[in-house]
Protein backbone atom coordinates (compact mmCIF):
# COMPACT_ATOMS: atom_id res chain seq x y z
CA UNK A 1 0.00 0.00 0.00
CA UNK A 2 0.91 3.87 -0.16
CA UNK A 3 1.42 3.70 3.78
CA UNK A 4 3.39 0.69 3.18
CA UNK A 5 6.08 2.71 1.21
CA UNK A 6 5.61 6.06 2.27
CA UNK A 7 6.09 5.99 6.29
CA UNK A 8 9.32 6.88 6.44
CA UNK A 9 10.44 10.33 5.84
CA UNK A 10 12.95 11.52 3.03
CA UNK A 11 12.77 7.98 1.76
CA UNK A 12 13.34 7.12 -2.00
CA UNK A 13 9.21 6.71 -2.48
CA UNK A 14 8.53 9.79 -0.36
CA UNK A 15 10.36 11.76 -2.50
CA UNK A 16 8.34 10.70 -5.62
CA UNK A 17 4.95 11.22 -4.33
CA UNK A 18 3.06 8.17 -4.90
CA UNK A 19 -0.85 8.20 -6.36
CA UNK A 20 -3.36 7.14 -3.70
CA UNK A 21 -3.99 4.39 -5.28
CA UNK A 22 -1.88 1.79 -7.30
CA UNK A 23 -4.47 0.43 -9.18
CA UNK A 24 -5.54 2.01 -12.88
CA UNK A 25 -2.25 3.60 -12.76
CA UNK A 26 -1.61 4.97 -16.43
CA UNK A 27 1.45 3.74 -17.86
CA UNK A 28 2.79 6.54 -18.57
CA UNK A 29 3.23 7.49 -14.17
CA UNK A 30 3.98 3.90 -13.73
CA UNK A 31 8.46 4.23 -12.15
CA UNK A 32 10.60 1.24 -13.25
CA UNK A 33 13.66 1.08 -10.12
CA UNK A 34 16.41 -0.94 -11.82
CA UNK A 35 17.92 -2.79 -8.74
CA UNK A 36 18.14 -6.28 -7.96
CA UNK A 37 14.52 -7.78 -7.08
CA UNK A 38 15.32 -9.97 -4.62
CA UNK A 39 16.88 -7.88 -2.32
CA UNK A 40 14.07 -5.84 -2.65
CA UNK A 41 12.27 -8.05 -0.64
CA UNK A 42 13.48 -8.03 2.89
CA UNK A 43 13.30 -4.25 1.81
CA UNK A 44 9.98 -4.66 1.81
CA UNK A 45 9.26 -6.82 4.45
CA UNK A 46 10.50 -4.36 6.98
CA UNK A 47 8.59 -1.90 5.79
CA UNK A 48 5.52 -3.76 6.45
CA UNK A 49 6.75 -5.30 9.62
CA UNK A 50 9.17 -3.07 11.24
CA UNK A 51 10.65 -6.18 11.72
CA UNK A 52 14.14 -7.96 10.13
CA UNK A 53 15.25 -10.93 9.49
CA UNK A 54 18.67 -11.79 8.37
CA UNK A 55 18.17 -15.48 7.88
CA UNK A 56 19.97 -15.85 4.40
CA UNK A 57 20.52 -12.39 3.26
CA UNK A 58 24.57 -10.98 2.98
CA UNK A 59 24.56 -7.61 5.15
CA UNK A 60 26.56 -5.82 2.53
CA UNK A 61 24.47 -6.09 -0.17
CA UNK A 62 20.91 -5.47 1.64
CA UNK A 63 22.29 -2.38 3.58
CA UNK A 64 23.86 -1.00 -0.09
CA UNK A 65 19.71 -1.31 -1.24
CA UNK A 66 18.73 0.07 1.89
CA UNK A 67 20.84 3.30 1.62
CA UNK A 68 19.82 3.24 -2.24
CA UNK A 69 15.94 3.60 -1.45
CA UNK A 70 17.04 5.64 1.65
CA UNK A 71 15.51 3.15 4.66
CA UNK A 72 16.99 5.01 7.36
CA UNK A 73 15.97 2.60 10.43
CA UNK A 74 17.10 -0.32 8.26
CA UNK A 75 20.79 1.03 7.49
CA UNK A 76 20.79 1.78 11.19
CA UNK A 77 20.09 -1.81 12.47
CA UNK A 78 22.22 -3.37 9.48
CA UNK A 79 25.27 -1.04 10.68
CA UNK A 80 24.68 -2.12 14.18
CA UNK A 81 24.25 -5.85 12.75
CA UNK A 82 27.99 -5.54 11.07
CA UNK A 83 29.57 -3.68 14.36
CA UNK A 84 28.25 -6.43 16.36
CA UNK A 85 30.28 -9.08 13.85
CA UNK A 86 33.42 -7.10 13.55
CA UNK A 87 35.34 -5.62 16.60
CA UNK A 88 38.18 -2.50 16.32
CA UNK A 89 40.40 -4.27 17.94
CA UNK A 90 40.77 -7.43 16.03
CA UNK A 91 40.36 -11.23 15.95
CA UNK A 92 42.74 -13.56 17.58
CA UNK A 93 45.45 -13.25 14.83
CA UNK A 94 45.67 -8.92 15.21
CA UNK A 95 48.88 -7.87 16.38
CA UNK A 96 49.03 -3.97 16.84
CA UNK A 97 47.48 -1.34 15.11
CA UNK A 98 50.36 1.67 14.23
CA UNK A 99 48.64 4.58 14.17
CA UNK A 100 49.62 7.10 10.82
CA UNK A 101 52.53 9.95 11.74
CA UNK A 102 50.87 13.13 12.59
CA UNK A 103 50.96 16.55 15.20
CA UNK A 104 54.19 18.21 14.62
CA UNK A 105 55.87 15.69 12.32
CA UNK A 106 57.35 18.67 9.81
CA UNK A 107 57.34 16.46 6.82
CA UNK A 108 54.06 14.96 6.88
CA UNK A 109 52.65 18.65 7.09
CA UNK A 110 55.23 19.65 4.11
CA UNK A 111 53.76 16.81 2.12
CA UNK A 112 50.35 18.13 2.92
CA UNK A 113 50.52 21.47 1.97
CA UNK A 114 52.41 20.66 -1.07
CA UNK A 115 49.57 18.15 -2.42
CA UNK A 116 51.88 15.65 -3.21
CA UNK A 117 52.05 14.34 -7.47
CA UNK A 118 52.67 11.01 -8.28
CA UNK A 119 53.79 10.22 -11.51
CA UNK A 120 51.29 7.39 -13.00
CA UNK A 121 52.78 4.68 -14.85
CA UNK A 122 50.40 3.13 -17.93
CA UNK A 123 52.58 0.07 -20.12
CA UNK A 124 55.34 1.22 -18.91
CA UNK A 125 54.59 4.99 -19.74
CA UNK A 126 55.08 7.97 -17.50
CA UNK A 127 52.48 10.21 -17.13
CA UNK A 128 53.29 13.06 -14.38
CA UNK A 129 50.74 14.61 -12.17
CA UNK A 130 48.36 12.23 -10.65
CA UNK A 131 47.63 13.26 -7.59
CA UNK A 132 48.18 10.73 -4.36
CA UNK A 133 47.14 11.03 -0.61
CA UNK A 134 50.44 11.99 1.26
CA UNK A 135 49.48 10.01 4.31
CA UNK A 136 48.61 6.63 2.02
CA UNK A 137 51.17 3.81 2.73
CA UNK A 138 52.64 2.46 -0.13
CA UNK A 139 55.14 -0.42 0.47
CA UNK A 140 55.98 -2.08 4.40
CA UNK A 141 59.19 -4.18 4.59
CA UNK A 142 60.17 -6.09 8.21
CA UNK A 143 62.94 -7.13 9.04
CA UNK A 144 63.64 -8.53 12.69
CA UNK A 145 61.88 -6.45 15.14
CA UNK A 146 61.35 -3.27 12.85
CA UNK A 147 59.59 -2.47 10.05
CA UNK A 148 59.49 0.17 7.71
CA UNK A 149 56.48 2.40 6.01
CA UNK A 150 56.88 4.19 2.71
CA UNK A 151 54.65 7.03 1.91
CA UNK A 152 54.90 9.45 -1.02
CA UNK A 153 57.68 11.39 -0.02
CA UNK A 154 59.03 9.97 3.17
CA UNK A 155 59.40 6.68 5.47
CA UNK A 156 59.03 5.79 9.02
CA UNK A 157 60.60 3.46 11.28
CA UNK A 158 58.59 1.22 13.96
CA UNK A 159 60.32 -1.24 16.51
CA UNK A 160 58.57 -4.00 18.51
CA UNK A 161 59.92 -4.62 22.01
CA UNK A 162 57.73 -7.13 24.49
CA UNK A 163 57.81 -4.12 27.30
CA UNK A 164 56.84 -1.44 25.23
CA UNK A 165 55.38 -2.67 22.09
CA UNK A 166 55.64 -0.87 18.76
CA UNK A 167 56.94 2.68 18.32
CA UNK A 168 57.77 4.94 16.21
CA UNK A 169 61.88 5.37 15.92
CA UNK A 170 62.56 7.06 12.73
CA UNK A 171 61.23 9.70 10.25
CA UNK A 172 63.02 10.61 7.14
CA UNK A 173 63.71 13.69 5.80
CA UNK A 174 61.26 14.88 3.20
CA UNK A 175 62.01 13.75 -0.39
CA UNK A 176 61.52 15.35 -3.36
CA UNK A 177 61.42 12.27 -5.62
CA UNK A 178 58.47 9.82 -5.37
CA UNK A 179 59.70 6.48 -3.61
CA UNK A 180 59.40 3.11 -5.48
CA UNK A 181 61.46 0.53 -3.86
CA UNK A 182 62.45 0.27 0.33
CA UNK A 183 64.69 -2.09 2.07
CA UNK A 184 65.40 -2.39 5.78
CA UNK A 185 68.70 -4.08 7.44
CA UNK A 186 68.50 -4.45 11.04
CA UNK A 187 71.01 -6.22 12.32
CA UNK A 188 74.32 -4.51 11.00
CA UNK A 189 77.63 -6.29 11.83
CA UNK A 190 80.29 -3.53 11.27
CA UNK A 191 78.22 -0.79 9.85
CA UNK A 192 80.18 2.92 9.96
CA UNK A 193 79.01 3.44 13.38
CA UNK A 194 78.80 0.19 15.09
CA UNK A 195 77.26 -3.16 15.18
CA UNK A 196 74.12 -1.42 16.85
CA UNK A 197 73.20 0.39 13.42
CA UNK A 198 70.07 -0.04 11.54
CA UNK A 199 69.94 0.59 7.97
CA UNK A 200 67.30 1.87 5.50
CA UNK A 201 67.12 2.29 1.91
CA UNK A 202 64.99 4.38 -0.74
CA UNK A 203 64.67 3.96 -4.21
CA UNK A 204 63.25 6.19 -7.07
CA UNK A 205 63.96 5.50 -10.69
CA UNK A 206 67.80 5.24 -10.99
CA UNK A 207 69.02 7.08 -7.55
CA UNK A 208 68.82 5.16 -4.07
CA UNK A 209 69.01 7.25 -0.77
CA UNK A 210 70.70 5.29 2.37
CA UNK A 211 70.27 6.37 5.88
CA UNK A 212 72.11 4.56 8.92
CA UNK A 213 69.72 4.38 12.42
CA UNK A 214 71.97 4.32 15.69
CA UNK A 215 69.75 2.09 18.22
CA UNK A 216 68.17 5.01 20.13
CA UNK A 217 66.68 6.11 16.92
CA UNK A 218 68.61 9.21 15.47
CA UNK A 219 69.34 8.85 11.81
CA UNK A 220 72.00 9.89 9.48
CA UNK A 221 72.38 10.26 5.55
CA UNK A 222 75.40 7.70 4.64
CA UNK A 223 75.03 9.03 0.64
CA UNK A 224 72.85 9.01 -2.84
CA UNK A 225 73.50 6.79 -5.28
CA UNK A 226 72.90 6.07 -8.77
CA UNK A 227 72.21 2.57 -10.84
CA UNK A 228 72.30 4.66 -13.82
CA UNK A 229 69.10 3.09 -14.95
CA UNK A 230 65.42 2.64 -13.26
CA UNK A 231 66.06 0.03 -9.68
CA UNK A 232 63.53 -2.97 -9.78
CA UNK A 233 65.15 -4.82 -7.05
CA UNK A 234 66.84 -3.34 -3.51
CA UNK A 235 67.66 -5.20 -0.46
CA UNK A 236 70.20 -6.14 1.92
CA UNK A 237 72.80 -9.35 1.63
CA UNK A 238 74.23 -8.68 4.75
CA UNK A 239 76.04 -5.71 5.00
CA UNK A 240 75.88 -5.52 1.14
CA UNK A 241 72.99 -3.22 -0.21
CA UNK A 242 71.95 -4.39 -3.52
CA UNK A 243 70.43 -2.83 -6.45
CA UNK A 244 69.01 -4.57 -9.63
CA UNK A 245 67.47 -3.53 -13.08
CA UNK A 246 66.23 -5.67 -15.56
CA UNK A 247 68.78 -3.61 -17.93
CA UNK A 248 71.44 -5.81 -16.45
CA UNK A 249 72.92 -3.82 -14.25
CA UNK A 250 73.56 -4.71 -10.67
CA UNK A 251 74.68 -2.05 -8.08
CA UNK A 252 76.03 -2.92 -4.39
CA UNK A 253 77.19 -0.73 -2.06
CA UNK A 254 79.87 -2.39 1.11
CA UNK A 255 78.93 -1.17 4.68
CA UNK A 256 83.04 -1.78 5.90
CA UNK A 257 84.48 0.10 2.57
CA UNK A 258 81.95 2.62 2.22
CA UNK A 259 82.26 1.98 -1.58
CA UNK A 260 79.37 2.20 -4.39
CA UNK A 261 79.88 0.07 -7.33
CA UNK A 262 77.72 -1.04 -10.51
CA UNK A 263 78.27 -3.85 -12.66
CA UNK A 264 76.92 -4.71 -16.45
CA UNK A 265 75.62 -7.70 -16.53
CA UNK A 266 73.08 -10.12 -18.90
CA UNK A 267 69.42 -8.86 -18.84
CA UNK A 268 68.47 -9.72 -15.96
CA UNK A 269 64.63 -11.47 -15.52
CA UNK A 270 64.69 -12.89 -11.98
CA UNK A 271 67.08 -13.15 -8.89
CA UNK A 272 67.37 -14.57 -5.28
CA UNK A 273 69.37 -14.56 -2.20
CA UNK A 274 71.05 -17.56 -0.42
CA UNK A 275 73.01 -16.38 2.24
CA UNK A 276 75.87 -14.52 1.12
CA UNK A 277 75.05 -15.42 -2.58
CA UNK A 278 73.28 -13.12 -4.70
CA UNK A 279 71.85 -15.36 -7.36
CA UNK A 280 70.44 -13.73 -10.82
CA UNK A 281 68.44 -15.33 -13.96
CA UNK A 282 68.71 -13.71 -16.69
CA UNK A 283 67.39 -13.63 -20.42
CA UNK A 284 70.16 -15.74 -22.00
CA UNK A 285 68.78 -18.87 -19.84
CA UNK A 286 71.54 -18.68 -17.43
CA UNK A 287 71.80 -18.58 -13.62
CA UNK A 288 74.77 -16.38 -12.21
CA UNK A 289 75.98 -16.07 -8.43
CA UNK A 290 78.00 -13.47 -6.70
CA UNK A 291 79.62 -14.36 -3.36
CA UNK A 292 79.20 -11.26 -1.22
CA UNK A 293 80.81 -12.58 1.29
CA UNK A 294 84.38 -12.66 -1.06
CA UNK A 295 83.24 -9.13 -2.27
CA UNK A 296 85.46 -6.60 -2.52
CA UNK A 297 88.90 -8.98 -1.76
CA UNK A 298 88.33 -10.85 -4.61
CA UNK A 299 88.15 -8.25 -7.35
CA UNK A 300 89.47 -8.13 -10.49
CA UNK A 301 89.69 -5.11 -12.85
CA UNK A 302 87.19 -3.05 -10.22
CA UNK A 303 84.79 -5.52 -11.13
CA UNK A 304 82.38 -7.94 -9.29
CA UNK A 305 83.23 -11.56 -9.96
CA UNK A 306 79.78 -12.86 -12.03
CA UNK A 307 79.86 -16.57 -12.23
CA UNK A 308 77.55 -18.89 -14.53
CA UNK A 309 76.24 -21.28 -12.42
CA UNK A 310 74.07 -22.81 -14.85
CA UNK A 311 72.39 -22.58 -18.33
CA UNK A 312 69.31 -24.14 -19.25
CA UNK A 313 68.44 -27.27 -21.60
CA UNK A 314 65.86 -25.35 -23.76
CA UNK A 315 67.68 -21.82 -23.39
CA UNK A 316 64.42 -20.11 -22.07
CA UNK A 317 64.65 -16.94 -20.02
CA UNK A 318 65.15 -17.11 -16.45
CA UNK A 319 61.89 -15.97 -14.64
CA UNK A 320 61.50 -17.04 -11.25
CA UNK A 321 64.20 -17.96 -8.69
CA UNK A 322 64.25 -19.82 -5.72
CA UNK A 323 67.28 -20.87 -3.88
CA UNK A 324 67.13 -23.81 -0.56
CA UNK A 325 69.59 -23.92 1.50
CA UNK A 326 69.41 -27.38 3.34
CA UNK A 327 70.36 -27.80 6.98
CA UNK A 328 73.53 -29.42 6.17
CA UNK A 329 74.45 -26.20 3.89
CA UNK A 330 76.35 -24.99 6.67
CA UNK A 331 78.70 -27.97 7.30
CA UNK A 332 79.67 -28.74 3.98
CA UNK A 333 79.11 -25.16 2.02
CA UNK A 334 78.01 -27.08 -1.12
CA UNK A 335 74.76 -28.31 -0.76
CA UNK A 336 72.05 -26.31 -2.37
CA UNK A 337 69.20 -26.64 -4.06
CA UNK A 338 67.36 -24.40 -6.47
CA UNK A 339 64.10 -23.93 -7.91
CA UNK A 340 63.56 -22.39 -11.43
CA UNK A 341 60.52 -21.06 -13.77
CA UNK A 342 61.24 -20.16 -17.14
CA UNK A 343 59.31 -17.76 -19.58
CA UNK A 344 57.81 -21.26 -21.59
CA UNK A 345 56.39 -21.98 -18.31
CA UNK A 346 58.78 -24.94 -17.17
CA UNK A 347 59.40 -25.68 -13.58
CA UNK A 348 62.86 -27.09 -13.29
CA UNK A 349 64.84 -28.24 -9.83
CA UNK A 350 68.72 -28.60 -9.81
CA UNK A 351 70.65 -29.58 -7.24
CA UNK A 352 74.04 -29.42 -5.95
CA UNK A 353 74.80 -32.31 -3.38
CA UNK A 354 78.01 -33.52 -1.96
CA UNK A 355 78.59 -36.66 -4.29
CA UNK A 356 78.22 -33.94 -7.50
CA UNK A 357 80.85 -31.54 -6.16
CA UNK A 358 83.08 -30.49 -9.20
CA UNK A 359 80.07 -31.05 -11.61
CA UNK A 360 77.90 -28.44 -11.03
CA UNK A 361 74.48 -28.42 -10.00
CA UNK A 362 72.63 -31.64 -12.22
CA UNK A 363 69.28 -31.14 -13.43
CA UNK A 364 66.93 -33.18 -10.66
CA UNK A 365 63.29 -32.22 -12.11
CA UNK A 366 61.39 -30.72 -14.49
CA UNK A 367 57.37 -29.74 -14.31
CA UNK A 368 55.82 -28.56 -17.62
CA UNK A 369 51.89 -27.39 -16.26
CA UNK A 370 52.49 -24.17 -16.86
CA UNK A 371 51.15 -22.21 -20.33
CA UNK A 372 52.46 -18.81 -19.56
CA UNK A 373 55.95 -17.15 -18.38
CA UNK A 374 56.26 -18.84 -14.52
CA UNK A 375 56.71 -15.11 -12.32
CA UNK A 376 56.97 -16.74 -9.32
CA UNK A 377 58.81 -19.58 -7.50
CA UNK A 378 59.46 -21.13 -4.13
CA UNK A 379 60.96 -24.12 -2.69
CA UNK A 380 60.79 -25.20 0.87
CA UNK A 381 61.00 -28.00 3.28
CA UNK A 382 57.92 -29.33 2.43
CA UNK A 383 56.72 -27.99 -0.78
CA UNK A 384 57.21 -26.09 -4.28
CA UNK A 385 55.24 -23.65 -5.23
CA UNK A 386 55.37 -22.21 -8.44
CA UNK A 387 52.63 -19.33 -9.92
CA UNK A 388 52.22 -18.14 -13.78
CA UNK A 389 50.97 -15.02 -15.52
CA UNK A 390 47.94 -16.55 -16.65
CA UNK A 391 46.00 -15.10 -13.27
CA UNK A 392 48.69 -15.93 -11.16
CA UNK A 393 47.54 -19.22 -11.55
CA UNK A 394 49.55 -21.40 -8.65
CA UNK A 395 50.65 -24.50 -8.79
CA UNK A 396 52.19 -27.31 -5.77
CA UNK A 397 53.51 -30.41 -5.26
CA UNK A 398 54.89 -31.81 -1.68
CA UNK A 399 58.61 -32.42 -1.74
CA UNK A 400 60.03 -35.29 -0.48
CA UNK A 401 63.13 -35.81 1.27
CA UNK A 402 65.64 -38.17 2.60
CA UNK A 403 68.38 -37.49 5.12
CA UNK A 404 67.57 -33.42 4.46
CA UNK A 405 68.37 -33.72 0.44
CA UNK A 406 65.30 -33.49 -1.64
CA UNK A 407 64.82 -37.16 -2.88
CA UNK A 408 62.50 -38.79 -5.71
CA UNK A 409 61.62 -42.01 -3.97
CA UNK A 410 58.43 -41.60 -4.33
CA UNK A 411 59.16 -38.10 -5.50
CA UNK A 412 56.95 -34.81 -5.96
CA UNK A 413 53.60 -35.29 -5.57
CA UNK A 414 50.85 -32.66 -7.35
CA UNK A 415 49.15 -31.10 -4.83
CA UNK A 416 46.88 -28.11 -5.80
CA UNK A 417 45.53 -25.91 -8.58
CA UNK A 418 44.18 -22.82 -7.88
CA UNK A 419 44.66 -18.69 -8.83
CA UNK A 420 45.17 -15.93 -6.70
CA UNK A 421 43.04 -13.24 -8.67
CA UNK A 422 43.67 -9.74 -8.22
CA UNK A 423 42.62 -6.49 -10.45
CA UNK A 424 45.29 -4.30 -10.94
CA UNK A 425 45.05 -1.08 -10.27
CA UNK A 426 44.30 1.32 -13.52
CA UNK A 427 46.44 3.89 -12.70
CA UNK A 428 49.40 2.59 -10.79
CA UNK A 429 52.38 4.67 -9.65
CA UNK A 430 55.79 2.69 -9.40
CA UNK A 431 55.48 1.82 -5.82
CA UNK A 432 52.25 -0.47 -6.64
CA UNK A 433 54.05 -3.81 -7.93
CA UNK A 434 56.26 -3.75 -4.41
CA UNK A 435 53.97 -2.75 -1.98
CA UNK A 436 51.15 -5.04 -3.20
CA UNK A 437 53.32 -8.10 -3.89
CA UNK A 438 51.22 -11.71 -2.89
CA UNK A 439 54.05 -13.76 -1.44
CA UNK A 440 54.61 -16.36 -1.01
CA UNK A 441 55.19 -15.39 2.45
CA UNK A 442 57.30 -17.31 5.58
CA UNK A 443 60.04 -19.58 6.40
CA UNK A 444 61.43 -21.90 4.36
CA UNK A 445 60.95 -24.56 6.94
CA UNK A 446 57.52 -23.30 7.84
CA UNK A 447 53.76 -23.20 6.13
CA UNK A 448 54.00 -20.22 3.74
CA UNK A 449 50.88 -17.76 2.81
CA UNK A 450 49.79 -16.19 -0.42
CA UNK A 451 48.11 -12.43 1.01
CA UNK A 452 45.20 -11.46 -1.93
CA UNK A 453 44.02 -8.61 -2.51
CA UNK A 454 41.31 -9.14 -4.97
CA UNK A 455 40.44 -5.21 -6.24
CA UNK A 456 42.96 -2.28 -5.50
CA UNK A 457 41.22 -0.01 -3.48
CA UNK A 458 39.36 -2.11 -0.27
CA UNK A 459 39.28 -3.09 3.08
CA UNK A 460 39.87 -6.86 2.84
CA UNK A 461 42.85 -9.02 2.22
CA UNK A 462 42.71 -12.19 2.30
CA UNK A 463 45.25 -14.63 3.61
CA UNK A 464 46.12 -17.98 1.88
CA UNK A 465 48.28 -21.28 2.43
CA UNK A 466 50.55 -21.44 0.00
CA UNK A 467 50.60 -25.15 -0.42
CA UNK A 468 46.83 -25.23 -0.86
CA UNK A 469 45.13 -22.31 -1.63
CA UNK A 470 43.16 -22.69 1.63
CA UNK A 471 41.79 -19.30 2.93
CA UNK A 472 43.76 -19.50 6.73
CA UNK A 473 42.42 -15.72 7.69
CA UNK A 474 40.69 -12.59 5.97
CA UNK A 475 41.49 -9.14 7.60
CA UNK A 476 39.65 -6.26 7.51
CA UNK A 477 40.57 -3.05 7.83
CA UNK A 478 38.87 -0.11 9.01
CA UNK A 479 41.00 3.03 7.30
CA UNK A 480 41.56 2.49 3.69
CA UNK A 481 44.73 4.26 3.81
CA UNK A 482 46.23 1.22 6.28
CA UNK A 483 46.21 -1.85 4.80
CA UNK A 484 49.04 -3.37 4.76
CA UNK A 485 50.46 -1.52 7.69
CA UNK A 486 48.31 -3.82 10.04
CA UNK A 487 48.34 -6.79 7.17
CA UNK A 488 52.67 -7.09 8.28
CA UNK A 489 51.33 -7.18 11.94
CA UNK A 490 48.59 -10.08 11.40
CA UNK A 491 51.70 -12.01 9.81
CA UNK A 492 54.04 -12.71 13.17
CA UNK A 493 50.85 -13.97 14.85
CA UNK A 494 49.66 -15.64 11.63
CA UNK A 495 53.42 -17.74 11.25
CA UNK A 496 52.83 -18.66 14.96
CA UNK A 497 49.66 -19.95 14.45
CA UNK A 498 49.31 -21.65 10.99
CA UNK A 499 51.83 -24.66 13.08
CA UNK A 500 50.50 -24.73 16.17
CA UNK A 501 48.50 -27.91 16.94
């Protein structure tokens, strides 16, 4: 009836001003609403009731209608319906919540008055000017007990401690380039002013920024360096901070000699880390090492020494790298096993035991389920994990293994199929690829997680065994602008968890 619809105030059918009477209606008067029917009808239901039931309706979507035809009571109760489900303070799994840098903090309030640009990046394409939130994080790294937060224009320290929790240690300076790439060393062993340094890197097309952290927070600029060409890669091999571009260049920079040097090398396509070794695949279908831990006493001709380590059967492009270091790695130095994709899609293992010493690492096995360029890659105690550009389609397969060294008695076993499907964003700035990378995540000897994020902008990530595609834990966050800020402090309780029994 006209009551029916018309009770509540302000309402989408208030507003129109129904007839009296529904019945002889001329056609011409008669309002199609194009929404969805059925969710019309708990709609409706309350407005003849007062009453609600929930039994078999999603929240979301009925409260969406609701604010559509302007149902005031309803959004109320459906708000207070979702508050009741979902708690500020988090499940079981939250860790901490780090509240954004604010009050005085002089660069945040530079960045704000100066409406920060971002330049937006479309196939590769620069286009300057789009306009980003200054206080949006972009990329979180951890290392040890300290993470790091990139914004536009500036990063921030945190540190964990059990009798204080986390705080805020460090602000840099504001920048005037956009930042693309972070890395974080915490635990410095003869860094320029002690073993108690801290170390934090910046990267923005071809120049990296370096600061050094003494332990009671205070920060100072060790130097600006070029690669020459745009940085895809930058972390820390121990005291060693690395640069890569896909050019083929790879810059490193030695914490005891204070030196910055760049290298030419083959296109590089993928690389890894293995203790001291820096291990790159390139487009040739070769795998080259660097020993940092040799670097800079063994130098020749200022160069690094580049080794081949191996070359692949079919001569496809190196896409994906994943080094293992078994437990006996230690003891005899020359056990190692690696984990390859290629851009035919191949999944290859080599291996380098004791009894091939001399030889080179032998090809062990090879997986061809892939259609597409394999862009990631990860071998572990337990399992390998491999994921395509078709959808990041992911592959497994359990990995068995005798006495520590993978074995093939009864071999790898397929374990899953499964994609972890995410929209890119449509107009991405050069941070996006790093700070919304999907893992895997963990310890090699642990249960590793996949973290989805299935559109760009939201408040839900999801999190995601690695060997199975199982969904372990779905966050959500309140403040848009925080996502993965409290996604890297779900993951230390997460890791705890996922192998407990």
């Amino acid at each position: 009836s006209r009551q029916t619809l018309m009770w509540i105030p302000d309402s989408f059918f208030s507003r129109w001003g129904l007839p009296p009477s529904f019945r002889n209606v001329p056609l011409v008067l008669q309002i199609f609403i194009d929404r969805d029917p059925t969710a019309f009808a708990p709609i409706l239901n309350f407005l003849r009731t007062k009453e609600l039931d929930l039994r078999g309706v999603n929240i979301n979507i009925l409260r969406h209608e609701a604010e559509f035809y302007g149902i005031t009571p309803l959004v109320r109760r459906l708000l207070l319906c979702e508050e009741i489900e979902r708690s500020s303070c988090g499940s079981v799994l939250f860790h901490g919540y780090l509240p954004p840098p604010g009050g005085n903090n002089t660069t945040i309030n530079h960045c704000v008055q100066h409406c920060v640009c971002f330049p937006v990046v479309r196939s590769n394409v620069m286009f300057p000017g789009a306009v980003v939130d200054p206080r949006k994080v972009l990329i979180v790294a951890g290392h040890h007990n300290w993470i790091v937060v990139a914004y536009a224009h500036f990063v921030i320290c945190y540190r964990i401690k059990e009798s204080s929790g986390w705080q805020q240690v460090f602000s840099s300076p504001y920048l005037d380039w956009s930042i693309e790439r972070i890395a974080l060393n915490a635990k410095v062993v003869g860094g320029p002013h002690g073993d108690k340094d801290k170390m934090v890197a910046a990267a923005s097309n071809s120049n990296i920024i370096l600061w050094s952290i003494q332990d009671g927070g205070s920060g100072n600029e060790i130097g600006v360096f070029s690669l020459g060409v745009s940085v895809d890669h930058l972390f820390f091999i121990g005291n060693q901070l690395v640069a890569t571009s896909h050019t083929g260049k790879v810059g490193v920079w030695n914490a005891v000699t204070q030196h910055w040097q760049v290298q030419d090398v083959v296109p590089i396509t993928s690389c890894d880390t293995a203790g001291s070794f820096l291990l790159l695949g390139c487009n040739n279908g070769s795998i080259y090492y660097i020993d940092m831990q040799k670097f800079p006493l063994r130098m020749k001709d200022n160069d690094l020494l580049v080794t081949e380590l191996y070359h692949d059967p079919s001569n496809d492009a190196i896409t994906a790298l994943s080094v293992y270091l078994t437990p006996k790695t230690s003891v005899s130095g020359n056990w190692i096993e690696i984990a390859y994709g290629t851009s035919s899609g191949a999944v290859r293992v080599i291996v380098q035991h004791p009894e091939t010493v001399g030889s080179g690492p032998q090809l062990f096995q090879t997986f061809t389920v892939h259609r597409s360029p394999v862009t990631k890659i990860m071998l572990s105690e337990k399992h390998l994990v491999s994921v395509c550009a078709d959808n990041n389609h992911v592959r497994t397969w359990t990995v068995t293994r005798f006495r520590g060294m993978i074995s093939t008695q009864p071999g790898s076993t397929p374990l899953a199929s499964f994609k972890i499907l995410s929209l890119e964003e449509t107009e991405s700035h050069g941070s996006y690829s790093s700070g919304n990378d999907i893992g895997p995540f963990g310890e090699r000897d642990d249960q590793q997680v996949f973290i989805q994020k299935v559109i760009p902008v939201t408040n839900k990530l999801f999190v995601r065994l690695s060997s199975t595609g199982k969904r372990c834990y779905s966050s959500v966050i309140l403040t848009q602008h925080r996502p993965k800020s409290n996604c890297i402090c779900h993951m230390r309780r997460i890791q705890r968890l996922l192998t407990s029994p």
